[in-house]
C-alpha atoms as a PDB file:
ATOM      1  CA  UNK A   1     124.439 100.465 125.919  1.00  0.00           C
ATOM      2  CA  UNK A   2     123.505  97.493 123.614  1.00  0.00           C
ATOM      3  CA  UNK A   3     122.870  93.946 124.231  1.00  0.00           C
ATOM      4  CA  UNK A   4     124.908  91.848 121.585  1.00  0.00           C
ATOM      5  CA  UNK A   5     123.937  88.652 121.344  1.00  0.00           C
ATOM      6  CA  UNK A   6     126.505  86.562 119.233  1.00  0.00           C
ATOM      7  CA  UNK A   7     124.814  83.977 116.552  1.00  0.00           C
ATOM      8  CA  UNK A   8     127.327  81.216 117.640  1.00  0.00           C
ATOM      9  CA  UNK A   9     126.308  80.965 121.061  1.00  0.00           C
ATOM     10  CA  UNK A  10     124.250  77.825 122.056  1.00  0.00           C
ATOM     11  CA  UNK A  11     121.821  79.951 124.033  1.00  0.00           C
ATOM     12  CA  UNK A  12     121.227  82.422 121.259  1.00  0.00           C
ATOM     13  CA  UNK A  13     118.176  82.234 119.296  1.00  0.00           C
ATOM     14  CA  UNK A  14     118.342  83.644 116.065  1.00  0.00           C
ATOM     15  CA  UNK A  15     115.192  82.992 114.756  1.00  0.00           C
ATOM     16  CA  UNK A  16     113.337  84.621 117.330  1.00  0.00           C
ATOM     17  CA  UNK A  17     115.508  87.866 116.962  1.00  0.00           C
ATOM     18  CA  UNK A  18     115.326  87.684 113.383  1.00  0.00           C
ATOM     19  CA  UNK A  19     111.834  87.554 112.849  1.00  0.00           C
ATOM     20  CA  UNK A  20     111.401  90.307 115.850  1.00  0.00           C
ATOM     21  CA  UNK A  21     113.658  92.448 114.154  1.00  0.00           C
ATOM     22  CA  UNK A  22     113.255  92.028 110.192  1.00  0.00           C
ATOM     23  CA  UNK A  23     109.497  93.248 110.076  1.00  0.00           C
ATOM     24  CA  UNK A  24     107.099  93.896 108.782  1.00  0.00           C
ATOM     25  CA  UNK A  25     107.004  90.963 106.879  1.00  0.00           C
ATOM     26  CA  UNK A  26     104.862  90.109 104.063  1.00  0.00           C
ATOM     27  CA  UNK A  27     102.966  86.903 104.416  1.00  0.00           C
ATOM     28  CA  UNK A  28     102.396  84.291 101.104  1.00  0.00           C
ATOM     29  CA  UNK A  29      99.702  82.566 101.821  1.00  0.00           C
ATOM     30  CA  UNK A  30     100.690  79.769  99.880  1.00  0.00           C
ATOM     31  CA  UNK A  31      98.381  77.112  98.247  1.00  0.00           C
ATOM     32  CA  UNK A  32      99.425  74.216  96.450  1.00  0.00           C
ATOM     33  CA  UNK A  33      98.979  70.694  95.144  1.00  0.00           C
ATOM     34  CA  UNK A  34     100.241  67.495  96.228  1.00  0.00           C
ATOM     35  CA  UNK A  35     101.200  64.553  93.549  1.00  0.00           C
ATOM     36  CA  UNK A  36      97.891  63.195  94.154  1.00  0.00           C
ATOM     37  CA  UNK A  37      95.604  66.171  93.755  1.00  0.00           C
ATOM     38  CA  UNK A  38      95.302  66.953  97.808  1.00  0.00           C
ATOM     39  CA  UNK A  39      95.270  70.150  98.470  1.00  0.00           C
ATOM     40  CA  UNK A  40      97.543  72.303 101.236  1.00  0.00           C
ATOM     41  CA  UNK A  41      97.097  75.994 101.864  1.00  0.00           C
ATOM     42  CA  UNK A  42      99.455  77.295 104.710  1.00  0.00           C
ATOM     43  CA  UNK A  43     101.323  80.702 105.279  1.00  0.00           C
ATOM     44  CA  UNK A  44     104.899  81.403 104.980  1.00  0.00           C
ATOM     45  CA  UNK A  45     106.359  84.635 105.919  1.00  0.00           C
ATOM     46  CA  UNK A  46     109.798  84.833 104.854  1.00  0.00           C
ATOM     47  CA  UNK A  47     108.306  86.252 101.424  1.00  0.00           C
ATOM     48  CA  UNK A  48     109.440  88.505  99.278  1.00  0.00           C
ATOM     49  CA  UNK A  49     110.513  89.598  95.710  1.00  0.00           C
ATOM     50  CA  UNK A  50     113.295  88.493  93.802  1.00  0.00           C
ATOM     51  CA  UNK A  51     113.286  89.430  90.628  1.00  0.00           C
ATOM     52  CA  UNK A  52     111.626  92.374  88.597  1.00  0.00           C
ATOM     53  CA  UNK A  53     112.051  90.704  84.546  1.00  0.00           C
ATOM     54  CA  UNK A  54     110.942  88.144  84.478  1.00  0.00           C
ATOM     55  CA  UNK A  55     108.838  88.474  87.060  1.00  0.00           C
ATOM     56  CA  UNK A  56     110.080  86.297  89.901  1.00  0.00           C
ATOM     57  CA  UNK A  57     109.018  85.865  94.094  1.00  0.00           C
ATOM     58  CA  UNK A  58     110.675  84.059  96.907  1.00  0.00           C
ATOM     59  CA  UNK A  59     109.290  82.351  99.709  1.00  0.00           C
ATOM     60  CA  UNK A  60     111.721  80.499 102.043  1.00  0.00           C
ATOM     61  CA  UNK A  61     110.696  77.025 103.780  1.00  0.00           C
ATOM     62  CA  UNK A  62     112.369  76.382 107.533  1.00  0.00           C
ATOM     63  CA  UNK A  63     112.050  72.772 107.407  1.00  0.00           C
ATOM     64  CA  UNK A  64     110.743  70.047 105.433  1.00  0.00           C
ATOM     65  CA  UNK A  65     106.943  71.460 105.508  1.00  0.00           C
ATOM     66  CA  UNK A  66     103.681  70.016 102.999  1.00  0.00           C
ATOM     67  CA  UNK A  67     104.196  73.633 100.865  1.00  0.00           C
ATOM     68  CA  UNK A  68     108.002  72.955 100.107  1.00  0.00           C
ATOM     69  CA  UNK A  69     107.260  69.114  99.100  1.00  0.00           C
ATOM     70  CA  UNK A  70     104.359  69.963  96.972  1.00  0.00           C
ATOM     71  CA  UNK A  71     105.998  72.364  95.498  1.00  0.00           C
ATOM     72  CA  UNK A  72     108.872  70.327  94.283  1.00  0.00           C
ATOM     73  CA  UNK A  73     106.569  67.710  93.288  1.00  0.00           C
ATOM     74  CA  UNK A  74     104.074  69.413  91.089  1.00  0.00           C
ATOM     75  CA  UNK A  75     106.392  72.554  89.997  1.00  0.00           C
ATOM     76  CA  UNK A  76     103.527  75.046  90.931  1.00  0.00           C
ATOM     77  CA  UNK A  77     102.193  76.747  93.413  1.00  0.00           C
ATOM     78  CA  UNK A  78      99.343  80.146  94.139  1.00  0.00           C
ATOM     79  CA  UNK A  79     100.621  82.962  96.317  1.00  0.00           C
ATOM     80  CA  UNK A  80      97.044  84.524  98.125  1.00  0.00           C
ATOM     81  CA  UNK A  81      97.251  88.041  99.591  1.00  0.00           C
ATOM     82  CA  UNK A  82      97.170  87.706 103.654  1.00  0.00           C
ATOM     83  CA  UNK A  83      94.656  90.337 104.385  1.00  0.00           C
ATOM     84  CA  UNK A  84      92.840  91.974 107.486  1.00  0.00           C
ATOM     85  CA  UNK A  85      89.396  90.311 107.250  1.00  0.00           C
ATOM     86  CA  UNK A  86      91.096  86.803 106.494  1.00  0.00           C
ATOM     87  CA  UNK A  87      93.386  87.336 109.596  1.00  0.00           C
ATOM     88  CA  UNK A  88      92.115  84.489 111.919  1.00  0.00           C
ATOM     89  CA  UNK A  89      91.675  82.237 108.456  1.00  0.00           C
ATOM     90  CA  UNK A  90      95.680  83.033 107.818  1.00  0.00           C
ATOM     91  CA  UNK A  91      96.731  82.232 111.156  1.00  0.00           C
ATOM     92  CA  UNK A  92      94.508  78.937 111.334  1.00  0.00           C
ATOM     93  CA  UNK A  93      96.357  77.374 108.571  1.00  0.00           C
ATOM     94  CA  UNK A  94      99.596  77.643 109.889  1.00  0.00           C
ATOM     95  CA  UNK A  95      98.411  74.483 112.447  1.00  0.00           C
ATOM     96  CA  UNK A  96     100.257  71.046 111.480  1.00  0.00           C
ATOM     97  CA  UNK A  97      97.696  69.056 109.553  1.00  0.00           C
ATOM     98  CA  UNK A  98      98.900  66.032 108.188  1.00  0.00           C
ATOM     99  CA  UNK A  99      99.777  65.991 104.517  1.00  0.00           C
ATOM    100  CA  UNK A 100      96.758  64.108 104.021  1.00  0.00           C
ATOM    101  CA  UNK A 101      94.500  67.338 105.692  1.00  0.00           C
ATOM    102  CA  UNK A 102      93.574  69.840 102.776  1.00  0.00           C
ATOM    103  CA  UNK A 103      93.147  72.642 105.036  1.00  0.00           C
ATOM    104  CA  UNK A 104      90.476  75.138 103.068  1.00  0.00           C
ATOM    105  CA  UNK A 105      88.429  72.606 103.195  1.00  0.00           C
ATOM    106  CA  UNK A 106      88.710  71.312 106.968  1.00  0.00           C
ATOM    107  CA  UNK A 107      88.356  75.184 107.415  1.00  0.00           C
ATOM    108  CA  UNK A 108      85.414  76.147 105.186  1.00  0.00           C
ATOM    109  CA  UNK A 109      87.898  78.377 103.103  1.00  0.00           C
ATOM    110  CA  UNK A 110      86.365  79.097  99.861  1.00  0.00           C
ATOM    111  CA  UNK A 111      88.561  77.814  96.748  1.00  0.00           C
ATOM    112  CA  UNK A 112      88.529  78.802  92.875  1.00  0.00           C
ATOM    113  CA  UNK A 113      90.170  77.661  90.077  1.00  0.00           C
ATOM    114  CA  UNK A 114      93.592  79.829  88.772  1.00  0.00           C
ATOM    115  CA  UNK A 115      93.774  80.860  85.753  1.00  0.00           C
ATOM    116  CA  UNK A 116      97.275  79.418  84.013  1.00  0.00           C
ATOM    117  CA  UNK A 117      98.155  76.712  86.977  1.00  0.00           C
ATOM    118  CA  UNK A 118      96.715  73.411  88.695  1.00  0.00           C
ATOM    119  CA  UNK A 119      96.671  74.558  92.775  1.00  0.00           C
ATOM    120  CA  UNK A 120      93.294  76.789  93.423  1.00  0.00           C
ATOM    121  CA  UNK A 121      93.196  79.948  94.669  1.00  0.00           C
ATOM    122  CA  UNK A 122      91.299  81.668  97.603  1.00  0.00           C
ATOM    123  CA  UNK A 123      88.050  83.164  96.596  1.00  0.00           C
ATOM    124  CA  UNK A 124      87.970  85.935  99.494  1.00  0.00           C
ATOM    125  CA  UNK A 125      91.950  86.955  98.849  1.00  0.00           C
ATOM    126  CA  UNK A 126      91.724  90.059  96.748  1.00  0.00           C
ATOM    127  CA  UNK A 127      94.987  89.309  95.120  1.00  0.00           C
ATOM    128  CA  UNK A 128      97.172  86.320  94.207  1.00  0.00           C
ATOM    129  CA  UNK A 129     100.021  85.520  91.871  1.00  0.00           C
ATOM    130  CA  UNK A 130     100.338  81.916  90.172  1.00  0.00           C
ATOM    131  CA  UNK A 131     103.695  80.453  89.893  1.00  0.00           C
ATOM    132  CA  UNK A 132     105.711  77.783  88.403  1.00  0.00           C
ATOM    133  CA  UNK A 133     108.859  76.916  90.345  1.00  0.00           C
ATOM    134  CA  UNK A 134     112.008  78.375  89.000  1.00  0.00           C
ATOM    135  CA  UNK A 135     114.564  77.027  91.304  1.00  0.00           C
ATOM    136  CA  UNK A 136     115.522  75.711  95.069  1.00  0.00           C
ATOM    137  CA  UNK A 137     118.369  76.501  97.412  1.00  0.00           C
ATOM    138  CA  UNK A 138     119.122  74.890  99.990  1.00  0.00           C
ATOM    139  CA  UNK A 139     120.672  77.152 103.402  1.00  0.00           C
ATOM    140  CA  UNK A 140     121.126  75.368 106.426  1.00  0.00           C
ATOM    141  CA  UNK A 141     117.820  73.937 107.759  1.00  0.00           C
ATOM    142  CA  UNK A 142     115.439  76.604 105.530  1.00  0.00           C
ATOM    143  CA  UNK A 143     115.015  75.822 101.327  1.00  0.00           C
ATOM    144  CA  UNK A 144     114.663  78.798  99.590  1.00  0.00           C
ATOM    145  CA  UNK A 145     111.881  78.320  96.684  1.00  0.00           C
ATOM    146  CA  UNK A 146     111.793  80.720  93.576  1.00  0.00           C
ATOM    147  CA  UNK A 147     109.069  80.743  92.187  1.00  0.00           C
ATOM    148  CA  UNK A 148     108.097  83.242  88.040  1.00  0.00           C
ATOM    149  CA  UNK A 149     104.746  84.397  88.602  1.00  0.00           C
ATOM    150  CA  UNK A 150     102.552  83.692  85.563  1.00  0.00           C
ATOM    151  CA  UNK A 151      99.429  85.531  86.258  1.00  0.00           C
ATOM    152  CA  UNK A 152      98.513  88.387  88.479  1.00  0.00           C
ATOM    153  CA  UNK A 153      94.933  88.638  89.676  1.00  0.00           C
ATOM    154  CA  UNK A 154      93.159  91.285  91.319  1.00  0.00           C
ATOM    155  CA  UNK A 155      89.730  91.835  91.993  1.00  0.00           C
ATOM    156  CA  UNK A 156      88.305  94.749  90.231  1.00  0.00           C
ATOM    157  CA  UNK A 157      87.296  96.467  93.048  1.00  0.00           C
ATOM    158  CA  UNK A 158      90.900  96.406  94.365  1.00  0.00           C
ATOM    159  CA  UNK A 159      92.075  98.352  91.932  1.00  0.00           C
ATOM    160  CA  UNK A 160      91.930 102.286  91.177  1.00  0.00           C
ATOM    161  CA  UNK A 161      93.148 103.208  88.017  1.00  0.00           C
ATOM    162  CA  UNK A 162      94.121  99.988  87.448  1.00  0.00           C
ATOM    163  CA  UNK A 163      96.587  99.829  90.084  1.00  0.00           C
ATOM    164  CA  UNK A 164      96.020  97.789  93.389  1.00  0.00           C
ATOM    165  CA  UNK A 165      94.862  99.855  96.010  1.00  0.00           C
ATOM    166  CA  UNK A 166      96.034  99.412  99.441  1.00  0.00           C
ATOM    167  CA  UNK A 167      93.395 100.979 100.867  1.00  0.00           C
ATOM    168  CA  UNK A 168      90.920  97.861  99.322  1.00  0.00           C
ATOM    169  CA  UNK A 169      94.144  95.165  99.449  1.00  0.00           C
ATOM    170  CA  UNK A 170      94.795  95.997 103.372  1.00  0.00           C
ATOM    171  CA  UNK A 171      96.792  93.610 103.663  1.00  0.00           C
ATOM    172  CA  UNK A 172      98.634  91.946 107.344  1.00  0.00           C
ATOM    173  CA  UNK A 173     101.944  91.655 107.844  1.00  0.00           C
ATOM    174  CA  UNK A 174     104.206  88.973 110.339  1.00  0.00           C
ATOM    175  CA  UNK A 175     106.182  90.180 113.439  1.00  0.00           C
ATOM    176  CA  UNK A 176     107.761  88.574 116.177  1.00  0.00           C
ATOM    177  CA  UNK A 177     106.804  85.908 118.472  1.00  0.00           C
ATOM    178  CA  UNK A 178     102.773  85.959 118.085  1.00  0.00           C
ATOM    179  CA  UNK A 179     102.652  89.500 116.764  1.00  0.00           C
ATOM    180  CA  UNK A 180     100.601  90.659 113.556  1.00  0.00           C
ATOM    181  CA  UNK A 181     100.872  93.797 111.831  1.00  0.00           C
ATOM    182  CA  UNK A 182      97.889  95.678 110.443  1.00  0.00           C
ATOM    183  CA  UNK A 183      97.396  97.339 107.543  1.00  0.00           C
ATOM    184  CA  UNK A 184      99.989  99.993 107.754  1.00  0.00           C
ATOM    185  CA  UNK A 185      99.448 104.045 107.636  1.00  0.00           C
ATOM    186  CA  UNK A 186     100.358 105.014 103.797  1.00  0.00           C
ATOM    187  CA  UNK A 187     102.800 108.110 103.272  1.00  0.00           C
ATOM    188  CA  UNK A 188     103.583 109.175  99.308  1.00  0.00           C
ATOM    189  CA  UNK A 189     106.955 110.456  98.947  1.00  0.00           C
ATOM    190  CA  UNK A 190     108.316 111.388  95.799  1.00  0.00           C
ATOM    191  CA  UNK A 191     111.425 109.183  94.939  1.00  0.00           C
ATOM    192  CA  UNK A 192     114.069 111.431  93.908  1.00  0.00           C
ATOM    193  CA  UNK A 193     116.248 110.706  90.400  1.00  0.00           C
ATOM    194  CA  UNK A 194     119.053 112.917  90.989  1.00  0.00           C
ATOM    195  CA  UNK A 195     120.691 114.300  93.988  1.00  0.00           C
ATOM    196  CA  UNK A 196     119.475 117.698  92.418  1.00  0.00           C
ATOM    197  CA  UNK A 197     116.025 116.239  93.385  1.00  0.00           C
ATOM    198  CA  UNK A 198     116.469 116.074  97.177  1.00  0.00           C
ATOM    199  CA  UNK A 199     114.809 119.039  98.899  1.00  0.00           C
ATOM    200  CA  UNK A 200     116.754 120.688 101.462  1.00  0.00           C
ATOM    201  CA  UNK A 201     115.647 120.366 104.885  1.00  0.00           C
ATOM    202  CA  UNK A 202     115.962 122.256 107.694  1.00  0.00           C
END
């Protein structure tokens, strides 16, 4: 047996089943830059990649929020890795400060400057990607922001072999209702190219 529950349906929720049911997600931690130089730093976790070349990210807005307006306003915006240790610091800046409220620093959160755009990045996130805006969609109540990423950082010591480590990124993930995910248990399997590829299992 299975409960359906039809989308149409006044007492349906989709939201809540959605974001119970598409997980893990990825978070963007999401600074930016209002048209007056006021900071905004908030987390947004319908996040994901969009394009491979040239090197494009999503991040969809439910809402009119501070993120989506600055965003429009100033074309830019800094994507910080969500990570274990910065957990509480994540979740702390998804509170509704006015637009006025630069929230790293009513939070002690540690800011440096990026590298090709205007909105800082955090200093304790071992990763972020700088973006200008590409493009915005609107879908119902939600705005879906594109974003090309400009510059990549990662800290040194995030890296082996050049390559971002997971085991140094550990990064958090969003689930349902007030659920986190922690850094996940990492598997390698090979990827196979051909069906010729695929081992046979018993």
């Amino acid at each position: 047996m299975r409960t359906v529950f039809r989308c149409e349906d006044p007492d349906v929720n989709p939201y809540r089943l959605l974001t119970a049911l598409v997980v893990p997600r990825p978070i963007a931690w999401i600074s930016t830059l209002d048209d007056h130089g006021v900071g905004n730093l908030a987390p947004h976790s319908f996040f994901n990649v969009a394009c491979a070349r040239p090197p494009i990210v999503s991040f969809a807005s439910v809402g009119d929020k501070d993120t989506l307006a600055n965003v429009v306003a100033t074309g830019e915006f800094v994507v910080n890795l969500a990570t274990e240790p910065l957990l509480e610091k994540v979740n702390d800046t998804s509170a509704r400060f006015g637009p006025d409220i630069d929230e790293a620093a009513a939070l002690g959160i540690g800011l440096e400057p990026s590298s090709l755009v205007a909105p800082a990045r955090v200093v304790d996130s071992p990763a972020s990607l700088e973006c200008t805006l590409h493009s915005t969609h609107e879908l119902g109540d939600t705005t879906l922001v594109l974003g090309r990423v400009v510059a990549i950082t990662v800290l040194d010591e995030a890296l082996v072999d050049g390559h971002p480590a997971m085991e140094h990124l550990r990064p958090v993930s969003r689930l349902g209702r007030d659920e986190w995910g922690l850094p996940p248990a990492v598997v390698s399997v090979a990827r196979p190219n051909r069906p010729e590829d695929i081992v046979e299992r018993s």
